[in-house]
PDB file of N, CA and C in Angstrom:
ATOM      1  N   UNK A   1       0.846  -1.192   0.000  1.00  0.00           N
ATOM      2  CA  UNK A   1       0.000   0.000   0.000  1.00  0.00           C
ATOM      3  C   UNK A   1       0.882   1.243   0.000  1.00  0.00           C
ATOM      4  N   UNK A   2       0.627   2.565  -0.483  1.00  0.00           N
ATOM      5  CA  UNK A   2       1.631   3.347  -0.643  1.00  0.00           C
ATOM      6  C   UNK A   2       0.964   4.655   0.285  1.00  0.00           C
ATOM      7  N   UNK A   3       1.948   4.787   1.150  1.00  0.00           N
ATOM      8  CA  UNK A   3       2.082   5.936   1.725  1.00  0.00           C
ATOM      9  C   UNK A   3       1.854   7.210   1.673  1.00  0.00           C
ATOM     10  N   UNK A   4       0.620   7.623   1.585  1.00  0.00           N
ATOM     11  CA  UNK A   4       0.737   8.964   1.294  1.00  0.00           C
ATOM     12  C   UNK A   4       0.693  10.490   2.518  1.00  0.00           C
ATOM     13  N   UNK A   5       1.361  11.435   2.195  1.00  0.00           N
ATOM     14  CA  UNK A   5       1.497  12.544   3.192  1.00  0.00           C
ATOM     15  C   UNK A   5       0.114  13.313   3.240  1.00  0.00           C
ATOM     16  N   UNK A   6      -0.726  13.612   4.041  1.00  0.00           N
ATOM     17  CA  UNK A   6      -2.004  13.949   4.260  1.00  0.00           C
ATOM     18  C   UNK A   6      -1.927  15.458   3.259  1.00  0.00           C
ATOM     19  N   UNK A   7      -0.834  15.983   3.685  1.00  0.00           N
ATOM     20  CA  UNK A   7      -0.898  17.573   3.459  1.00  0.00           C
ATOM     21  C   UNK A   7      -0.766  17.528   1.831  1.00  0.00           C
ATOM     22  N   UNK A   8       0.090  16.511   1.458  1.00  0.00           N
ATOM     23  CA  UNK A   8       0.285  16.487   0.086  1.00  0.00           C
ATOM     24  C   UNK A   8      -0.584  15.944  -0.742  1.00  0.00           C
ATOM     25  N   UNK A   9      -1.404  15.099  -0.212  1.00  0.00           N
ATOM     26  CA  UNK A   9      -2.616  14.538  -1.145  1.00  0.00           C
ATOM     27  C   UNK A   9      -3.502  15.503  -0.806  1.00  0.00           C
ATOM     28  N   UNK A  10      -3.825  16.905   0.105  1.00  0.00           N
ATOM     29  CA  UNK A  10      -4.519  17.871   0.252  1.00  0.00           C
ATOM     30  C   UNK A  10      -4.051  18.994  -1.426  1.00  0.00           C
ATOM     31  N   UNK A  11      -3.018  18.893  -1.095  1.00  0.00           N
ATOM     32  CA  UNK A  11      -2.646  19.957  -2.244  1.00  0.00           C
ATOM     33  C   UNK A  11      -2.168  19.512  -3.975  1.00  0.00           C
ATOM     34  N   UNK A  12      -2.645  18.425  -3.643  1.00  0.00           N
ATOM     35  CA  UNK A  12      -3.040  18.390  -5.458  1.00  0.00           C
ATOM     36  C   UNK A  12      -4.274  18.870  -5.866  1.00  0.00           C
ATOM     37  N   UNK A  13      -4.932  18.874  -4.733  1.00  0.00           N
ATOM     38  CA  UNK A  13      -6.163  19.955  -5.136  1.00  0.00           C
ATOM     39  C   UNK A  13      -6.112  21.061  -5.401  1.00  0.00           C
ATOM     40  N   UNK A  14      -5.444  21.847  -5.137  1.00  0.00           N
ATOM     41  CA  UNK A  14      -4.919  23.510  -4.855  1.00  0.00           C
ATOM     42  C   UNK A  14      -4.793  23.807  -6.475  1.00  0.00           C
ATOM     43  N   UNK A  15      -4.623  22.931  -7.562  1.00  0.00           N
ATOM     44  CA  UNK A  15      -4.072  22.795  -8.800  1.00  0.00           C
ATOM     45  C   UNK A  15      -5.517  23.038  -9.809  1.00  0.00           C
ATOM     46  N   UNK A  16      -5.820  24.022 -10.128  1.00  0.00           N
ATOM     47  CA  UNK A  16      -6.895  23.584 -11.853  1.00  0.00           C
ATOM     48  C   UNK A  16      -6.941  22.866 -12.307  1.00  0.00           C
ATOM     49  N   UNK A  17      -5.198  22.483 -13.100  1.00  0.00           N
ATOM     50  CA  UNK A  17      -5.199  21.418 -14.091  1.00  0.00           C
ATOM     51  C   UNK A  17      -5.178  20.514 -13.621  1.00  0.00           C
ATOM     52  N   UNK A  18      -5.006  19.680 -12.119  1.00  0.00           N
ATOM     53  CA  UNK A  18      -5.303  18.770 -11.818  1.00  0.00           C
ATOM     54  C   UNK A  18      -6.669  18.066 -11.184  1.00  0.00           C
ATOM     55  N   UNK A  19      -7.355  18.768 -11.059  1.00  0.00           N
ATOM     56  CA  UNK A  19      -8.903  18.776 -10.533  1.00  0.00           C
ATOM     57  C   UNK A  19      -8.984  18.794 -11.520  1.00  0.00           C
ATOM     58  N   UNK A  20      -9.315  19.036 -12.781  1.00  0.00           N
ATOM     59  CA  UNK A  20      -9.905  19.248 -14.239  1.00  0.00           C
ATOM     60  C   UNK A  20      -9.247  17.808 -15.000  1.00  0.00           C
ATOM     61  N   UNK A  21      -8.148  17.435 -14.843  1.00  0.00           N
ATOM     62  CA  UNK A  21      -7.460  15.689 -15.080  1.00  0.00           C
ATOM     63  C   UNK A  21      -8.101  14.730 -14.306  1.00  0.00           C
ATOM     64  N   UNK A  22      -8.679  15.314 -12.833  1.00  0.00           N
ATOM     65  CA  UNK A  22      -9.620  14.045 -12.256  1.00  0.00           C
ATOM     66  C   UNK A  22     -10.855  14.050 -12.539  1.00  0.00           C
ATOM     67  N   UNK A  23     -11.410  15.297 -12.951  1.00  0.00           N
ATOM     68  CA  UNK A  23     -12.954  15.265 -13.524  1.00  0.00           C
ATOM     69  C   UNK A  23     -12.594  14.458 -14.615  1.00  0.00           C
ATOM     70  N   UNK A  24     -11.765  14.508 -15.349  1.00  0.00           N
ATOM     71  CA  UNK A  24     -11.898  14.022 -16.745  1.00  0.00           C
ATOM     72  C   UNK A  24     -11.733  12.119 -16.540  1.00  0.00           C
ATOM     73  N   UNK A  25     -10.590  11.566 -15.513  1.00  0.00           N
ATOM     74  CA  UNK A  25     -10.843  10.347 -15.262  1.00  0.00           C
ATOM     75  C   UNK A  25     -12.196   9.908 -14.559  1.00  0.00           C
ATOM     76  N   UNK A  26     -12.700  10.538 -13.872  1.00  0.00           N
ATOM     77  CA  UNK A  26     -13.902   9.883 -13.372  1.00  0.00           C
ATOM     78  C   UNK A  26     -15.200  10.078 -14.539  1.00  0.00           C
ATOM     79  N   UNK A  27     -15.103  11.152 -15.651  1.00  0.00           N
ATOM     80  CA  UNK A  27     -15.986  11.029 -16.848  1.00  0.00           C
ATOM     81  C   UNK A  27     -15.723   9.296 -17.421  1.00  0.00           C
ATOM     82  N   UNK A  28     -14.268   9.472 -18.073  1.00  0.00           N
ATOM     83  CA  UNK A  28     -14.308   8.289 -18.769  1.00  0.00           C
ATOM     84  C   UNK A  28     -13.244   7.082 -18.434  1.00  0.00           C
ATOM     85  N   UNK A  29     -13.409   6.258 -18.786  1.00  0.00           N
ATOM     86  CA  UNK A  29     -12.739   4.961 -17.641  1.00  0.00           C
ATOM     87  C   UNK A  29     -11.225   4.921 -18.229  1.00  0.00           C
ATOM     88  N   UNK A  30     -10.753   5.952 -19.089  1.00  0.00           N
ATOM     89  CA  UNK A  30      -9.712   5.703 -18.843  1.00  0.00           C
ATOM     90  C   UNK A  30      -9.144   6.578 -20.125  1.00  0.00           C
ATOM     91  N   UNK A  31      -7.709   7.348 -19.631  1.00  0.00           N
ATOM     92  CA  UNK A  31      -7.158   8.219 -21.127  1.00  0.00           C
ATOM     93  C   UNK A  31      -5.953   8.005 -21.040  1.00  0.00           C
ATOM     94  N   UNK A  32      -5.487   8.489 -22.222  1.00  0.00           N
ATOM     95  CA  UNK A  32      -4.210   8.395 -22.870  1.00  0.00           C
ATOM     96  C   UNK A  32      -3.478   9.825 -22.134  1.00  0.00           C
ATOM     97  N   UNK A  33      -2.311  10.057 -22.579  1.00  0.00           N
ATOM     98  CA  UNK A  33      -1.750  11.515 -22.099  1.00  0.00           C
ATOM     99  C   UNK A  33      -1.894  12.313 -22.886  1.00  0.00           C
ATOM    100  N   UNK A  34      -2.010  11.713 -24.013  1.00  0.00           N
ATOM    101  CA  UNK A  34      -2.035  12.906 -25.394  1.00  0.00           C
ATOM    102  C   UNK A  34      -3.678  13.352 -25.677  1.00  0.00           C
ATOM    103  N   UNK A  35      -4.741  12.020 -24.760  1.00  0.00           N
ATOM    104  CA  UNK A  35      -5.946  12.450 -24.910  1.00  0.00           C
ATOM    105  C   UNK A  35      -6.020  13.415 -23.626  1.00  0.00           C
ATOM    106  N   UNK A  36      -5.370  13.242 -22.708  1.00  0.00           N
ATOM    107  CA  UNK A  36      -5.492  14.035 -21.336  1.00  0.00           C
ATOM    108  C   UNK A  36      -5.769  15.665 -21.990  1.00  0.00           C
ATOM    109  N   UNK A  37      -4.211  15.774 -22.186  1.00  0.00           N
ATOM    110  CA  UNK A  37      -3.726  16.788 -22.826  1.00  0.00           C
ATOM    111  C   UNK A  37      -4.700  17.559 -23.916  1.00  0.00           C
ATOM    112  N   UNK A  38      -5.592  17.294 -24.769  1.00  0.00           N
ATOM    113  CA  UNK A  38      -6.198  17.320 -26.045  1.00  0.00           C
ATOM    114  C   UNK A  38      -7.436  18.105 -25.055  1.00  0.00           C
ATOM    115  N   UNK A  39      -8.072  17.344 -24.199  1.00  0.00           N
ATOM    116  CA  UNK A  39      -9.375  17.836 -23.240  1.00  0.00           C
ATOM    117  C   UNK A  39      -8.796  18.781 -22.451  1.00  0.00           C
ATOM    118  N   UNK A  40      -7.296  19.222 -22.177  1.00  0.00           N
ATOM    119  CA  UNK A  40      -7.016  20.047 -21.201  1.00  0.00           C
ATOM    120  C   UNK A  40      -7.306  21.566 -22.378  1.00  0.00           C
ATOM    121  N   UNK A  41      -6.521  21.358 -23.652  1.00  0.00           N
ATOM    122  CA  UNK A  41      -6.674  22.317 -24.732  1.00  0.00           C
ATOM    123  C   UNK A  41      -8.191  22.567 -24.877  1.00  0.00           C
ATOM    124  N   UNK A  42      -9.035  21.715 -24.881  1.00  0.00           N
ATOM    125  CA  UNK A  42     -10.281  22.313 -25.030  1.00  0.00           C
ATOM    126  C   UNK A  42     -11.075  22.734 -24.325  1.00  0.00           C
ATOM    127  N   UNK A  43     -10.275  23.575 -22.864  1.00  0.00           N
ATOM    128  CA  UNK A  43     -10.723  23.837 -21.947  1.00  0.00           C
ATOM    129  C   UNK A  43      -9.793  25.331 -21.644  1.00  0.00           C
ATOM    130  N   UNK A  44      -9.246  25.206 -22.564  1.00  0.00           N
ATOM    131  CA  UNK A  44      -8.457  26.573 -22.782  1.00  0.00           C
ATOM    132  C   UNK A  44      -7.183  26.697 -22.261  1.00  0.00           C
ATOM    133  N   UNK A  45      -6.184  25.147 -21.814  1.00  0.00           N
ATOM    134  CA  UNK A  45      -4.942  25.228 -20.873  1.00  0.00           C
ATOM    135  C   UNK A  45      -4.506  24.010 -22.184  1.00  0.00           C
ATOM    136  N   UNK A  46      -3.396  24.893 -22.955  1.00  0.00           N
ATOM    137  CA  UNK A  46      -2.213  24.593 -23.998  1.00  0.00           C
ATOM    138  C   UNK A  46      -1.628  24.366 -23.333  1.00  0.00           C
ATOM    139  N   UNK A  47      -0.945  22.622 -22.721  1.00  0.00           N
ATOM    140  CA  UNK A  47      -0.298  22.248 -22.306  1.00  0.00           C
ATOM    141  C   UNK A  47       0.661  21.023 -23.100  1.00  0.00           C
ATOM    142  N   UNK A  48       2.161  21.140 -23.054  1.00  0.00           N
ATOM    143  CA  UNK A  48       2.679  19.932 -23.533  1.00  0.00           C
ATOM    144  C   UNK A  48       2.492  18.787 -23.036  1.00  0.00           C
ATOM    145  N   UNK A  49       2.909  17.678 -23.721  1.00  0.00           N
ATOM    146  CA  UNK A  49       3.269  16.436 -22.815  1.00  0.00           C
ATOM    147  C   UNK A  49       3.982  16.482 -21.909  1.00  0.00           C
ATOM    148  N   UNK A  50       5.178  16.586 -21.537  1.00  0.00           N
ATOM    149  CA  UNK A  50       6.061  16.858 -20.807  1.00  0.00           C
ATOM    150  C   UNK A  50       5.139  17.441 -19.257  1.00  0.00           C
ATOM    151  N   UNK A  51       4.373  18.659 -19.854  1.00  0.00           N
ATOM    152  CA  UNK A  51       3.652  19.562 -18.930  1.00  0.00           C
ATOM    153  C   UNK A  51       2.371  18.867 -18.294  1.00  0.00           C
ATOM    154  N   UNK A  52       1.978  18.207 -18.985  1.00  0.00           N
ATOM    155  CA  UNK A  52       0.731  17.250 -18.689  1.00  0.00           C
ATOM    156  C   UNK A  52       1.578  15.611 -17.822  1.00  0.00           C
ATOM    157  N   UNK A  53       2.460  15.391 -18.224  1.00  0.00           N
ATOM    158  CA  UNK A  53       2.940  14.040 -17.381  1.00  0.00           C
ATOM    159  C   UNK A  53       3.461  14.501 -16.193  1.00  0.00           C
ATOM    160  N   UNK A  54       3.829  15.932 -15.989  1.00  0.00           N
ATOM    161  CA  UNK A  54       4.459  16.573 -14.548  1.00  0.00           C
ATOM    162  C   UNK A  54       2.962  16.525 -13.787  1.00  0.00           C
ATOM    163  N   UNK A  55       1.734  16.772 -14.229  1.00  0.00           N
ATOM    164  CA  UNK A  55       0.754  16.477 -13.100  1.00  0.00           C
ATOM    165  C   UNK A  55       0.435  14.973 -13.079  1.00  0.00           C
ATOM    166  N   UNK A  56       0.822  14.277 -14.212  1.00  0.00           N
ATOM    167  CA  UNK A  56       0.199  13.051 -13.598  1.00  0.00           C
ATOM    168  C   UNK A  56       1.038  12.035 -12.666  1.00  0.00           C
ATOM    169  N   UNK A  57       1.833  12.231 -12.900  1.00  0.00           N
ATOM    170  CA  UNK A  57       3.188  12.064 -11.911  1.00  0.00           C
ATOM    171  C   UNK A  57       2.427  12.757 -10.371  1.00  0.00           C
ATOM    172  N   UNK A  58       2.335  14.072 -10.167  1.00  0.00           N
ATOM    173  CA  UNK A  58       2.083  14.398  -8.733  1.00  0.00           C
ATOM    174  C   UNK A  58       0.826  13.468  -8.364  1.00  0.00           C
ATOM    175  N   UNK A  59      -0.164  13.381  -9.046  1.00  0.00           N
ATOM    176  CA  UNK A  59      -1.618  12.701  -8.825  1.00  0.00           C
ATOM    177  C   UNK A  59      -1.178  11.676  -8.284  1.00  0.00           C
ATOM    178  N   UNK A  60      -0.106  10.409  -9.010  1.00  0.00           N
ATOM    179  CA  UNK A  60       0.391   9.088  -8.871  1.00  0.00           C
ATOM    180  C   UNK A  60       1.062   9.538  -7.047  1.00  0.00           C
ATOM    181  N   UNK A  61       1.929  10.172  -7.393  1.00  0.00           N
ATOM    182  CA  UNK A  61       2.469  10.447  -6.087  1.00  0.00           C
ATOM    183  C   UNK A  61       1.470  10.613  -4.715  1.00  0.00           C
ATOM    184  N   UNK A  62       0.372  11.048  -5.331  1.00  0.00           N
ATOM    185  CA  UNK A  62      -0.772  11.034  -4.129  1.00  0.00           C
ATOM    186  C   UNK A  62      -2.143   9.905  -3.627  1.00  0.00           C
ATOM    187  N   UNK A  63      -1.302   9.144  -4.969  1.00  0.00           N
ATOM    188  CA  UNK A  63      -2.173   7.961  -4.706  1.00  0.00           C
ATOM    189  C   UNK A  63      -3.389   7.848  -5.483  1.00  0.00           C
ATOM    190  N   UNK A  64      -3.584   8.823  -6.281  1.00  0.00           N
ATOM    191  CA  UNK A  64      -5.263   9.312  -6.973  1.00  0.00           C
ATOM    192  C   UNK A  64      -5.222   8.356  -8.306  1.00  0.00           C
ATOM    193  N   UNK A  65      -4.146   8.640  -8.735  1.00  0.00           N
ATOM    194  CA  UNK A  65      -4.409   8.186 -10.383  1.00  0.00           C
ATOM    195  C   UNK A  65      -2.843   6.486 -10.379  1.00  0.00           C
ATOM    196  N   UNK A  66      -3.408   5.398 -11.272  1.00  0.00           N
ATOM    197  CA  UNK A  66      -2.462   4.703 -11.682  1.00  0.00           C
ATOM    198  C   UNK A  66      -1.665   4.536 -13.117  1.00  0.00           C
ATOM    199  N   UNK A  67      -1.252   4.217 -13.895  1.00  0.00           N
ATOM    200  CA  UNK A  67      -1.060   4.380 -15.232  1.00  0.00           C
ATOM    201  C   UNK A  67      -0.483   2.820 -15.409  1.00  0.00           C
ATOM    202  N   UNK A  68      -0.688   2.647 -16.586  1.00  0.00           N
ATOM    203  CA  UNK A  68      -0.832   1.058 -17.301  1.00  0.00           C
ATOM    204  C   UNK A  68      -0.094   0.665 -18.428  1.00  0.00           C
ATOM    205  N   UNK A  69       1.067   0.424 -18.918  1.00  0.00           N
ATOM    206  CA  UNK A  69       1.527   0.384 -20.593  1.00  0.00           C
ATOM    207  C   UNK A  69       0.823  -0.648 -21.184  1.00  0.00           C
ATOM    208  N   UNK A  70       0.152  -0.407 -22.047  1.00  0.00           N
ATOM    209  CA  UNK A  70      -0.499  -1.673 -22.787  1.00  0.00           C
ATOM    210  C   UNK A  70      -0.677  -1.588 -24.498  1.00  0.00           C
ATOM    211  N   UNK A  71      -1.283  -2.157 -25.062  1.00  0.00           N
ATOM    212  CA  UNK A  71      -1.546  -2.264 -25.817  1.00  0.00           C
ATOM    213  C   UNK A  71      -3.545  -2.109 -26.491  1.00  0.00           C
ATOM    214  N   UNK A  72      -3.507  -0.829 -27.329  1.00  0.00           N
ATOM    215  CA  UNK A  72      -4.854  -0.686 -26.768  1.00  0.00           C
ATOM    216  C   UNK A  72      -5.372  -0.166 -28.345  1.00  0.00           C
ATOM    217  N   UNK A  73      -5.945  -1.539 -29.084  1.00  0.00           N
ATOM    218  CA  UNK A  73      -6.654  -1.504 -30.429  1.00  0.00           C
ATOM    219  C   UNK A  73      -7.207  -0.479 -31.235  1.00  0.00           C
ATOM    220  N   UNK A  74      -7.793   0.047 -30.299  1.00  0.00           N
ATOM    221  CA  UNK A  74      -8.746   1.103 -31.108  1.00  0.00           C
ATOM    222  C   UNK A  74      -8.197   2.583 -31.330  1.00  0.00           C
ATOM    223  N   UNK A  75      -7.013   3.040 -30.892  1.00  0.00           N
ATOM    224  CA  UNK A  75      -6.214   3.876 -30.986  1.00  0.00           C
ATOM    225  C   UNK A  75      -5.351   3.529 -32.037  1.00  0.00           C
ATOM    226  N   UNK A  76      -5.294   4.874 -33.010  1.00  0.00           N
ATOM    227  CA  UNK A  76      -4.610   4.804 -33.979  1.00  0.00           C
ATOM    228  C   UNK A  76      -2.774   4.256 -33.573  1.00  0.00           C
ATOM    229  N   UNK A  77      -2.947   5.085 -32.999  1.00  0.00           N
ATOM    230  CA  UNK A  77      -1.089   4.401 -32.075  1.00  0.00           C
ATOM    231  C   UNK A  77      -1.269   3.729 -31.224  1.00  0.00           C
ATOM    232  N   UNK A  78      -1.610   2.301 -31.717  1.00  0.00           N
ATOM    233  CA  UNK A  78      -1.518   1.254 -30.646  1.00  0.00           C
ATOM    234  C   UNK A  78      -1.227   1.765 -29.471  1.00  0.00           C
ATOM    235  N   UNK A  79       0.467   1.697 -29.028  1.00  0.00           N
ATOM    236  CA  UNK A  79       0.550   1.328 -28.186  1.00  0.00           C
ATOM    237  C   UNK A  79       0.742   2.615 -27.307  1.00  0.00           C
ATOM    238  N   UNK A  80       0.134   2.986 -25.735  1.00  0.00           N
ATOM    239  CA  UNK A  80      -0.300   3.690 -25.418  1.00  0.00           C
ATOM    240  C   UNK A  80       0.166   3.275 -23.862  1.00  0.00           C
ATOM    241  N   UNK A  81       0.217   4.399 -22.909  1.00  0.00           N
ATOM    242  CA  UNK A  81      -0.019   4.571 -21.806  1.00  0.00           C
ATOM    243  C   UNK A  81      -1.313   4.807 -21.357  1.00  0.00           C
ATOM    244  N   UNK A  82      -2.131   4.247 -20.727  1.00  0.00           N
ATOM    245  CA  UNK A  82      -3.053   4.923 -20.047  1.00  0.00           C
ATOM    246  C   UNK A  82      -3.062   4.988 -18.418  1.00  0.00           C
ATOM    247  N   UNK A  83      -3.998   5.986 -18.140  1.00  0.00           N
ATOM    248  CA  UNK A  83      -4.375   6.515 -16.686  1.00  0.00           C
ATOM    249  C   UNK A  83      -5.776   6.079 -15.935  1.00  0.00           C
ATOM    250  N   UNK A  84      -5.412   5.385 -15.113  1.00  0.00           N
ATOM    251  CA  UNK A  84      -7.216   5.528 -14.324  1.00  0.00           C
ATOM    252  C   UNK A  84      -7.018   6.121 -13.384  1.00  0.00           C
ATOM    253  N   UNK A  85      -8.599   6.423 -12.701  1.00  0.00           N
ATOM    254  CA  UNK A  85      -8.039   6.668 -11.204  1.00  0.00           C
ATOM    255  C   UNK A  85      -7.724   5.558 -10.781  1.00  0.00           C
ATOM    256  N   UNK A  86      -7.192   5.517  -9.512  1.00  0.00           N
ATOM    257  CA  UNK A  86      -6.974   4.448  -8.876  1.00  0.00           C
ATOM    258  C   UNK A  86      -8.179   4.262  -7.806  1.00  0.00           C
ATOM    259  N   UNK A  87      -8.403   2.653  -8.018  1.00  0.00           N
ATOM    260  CA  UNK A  87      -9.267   1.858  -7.430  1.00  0.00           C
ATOM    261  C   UNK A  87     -10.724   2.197  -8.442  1.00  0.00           C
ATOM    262  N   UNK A  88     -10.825   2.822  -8.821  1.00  0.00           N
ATOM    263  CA  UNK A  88     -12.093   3.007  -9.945  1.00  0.00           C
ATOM    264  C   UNK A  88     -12.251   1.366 -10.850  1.00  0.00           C
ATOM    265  N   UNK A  89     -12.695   0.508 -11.093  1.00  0.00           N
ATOM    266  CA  UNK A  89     -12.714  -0.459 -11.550  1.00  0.00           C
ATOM    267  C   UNK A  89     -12.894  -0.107 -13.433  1.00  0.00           C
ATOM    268  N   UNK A  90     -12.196  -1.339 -13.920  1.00  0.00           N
ATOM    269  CA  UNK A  90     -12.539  -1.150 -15.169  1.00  0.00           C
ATOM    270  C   UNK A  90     -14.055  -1.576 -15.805  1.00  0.00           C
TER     271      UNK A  90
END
């Protein structure tokens, strides 16, 4: 089970773009980074990859979100990272 610091899983909230990355996992069961990223742009926050994996990294760090390498058909680029929340079932 992973450890998390109370104060620090308090303040990933403090974040827009990260409250707006967990609305978007609890919409749909599960995104890519480049789809993360794509819904963050259409919400008016032009963010890179790079810029978009620095929050999902803190989320992971707080225990909120997990990420998966797989292989995933229906995406033009196969092969893909995705994000759930964590414990959200598939």
């Amino acid at each position: 089970m992973l450890e998390v610091n109370g104060l620090e899983f308090l303040g990933v909230f403090e974040n827009k773009v990260r409250v707006k990355i967990l609305k978007l996992l609890l919409e749909f069961e599960f995104r890519s980074l480049s789809e993360i990223a794509g819904s963050l742009e259409n919400c008016g926050w032009k963010m890179t990859l790079s810029g978009v994996l620095k929050h999902m990294k803190e989320l992971e760090k707080a225990g909120l979100v997990r990420h998966e390498p797989g292989i995933f058909t229906e995406a033009p680029d196969a092969r893909k990272t995705i994000y759930f929340l964590e414990g959200k079932e598939r």
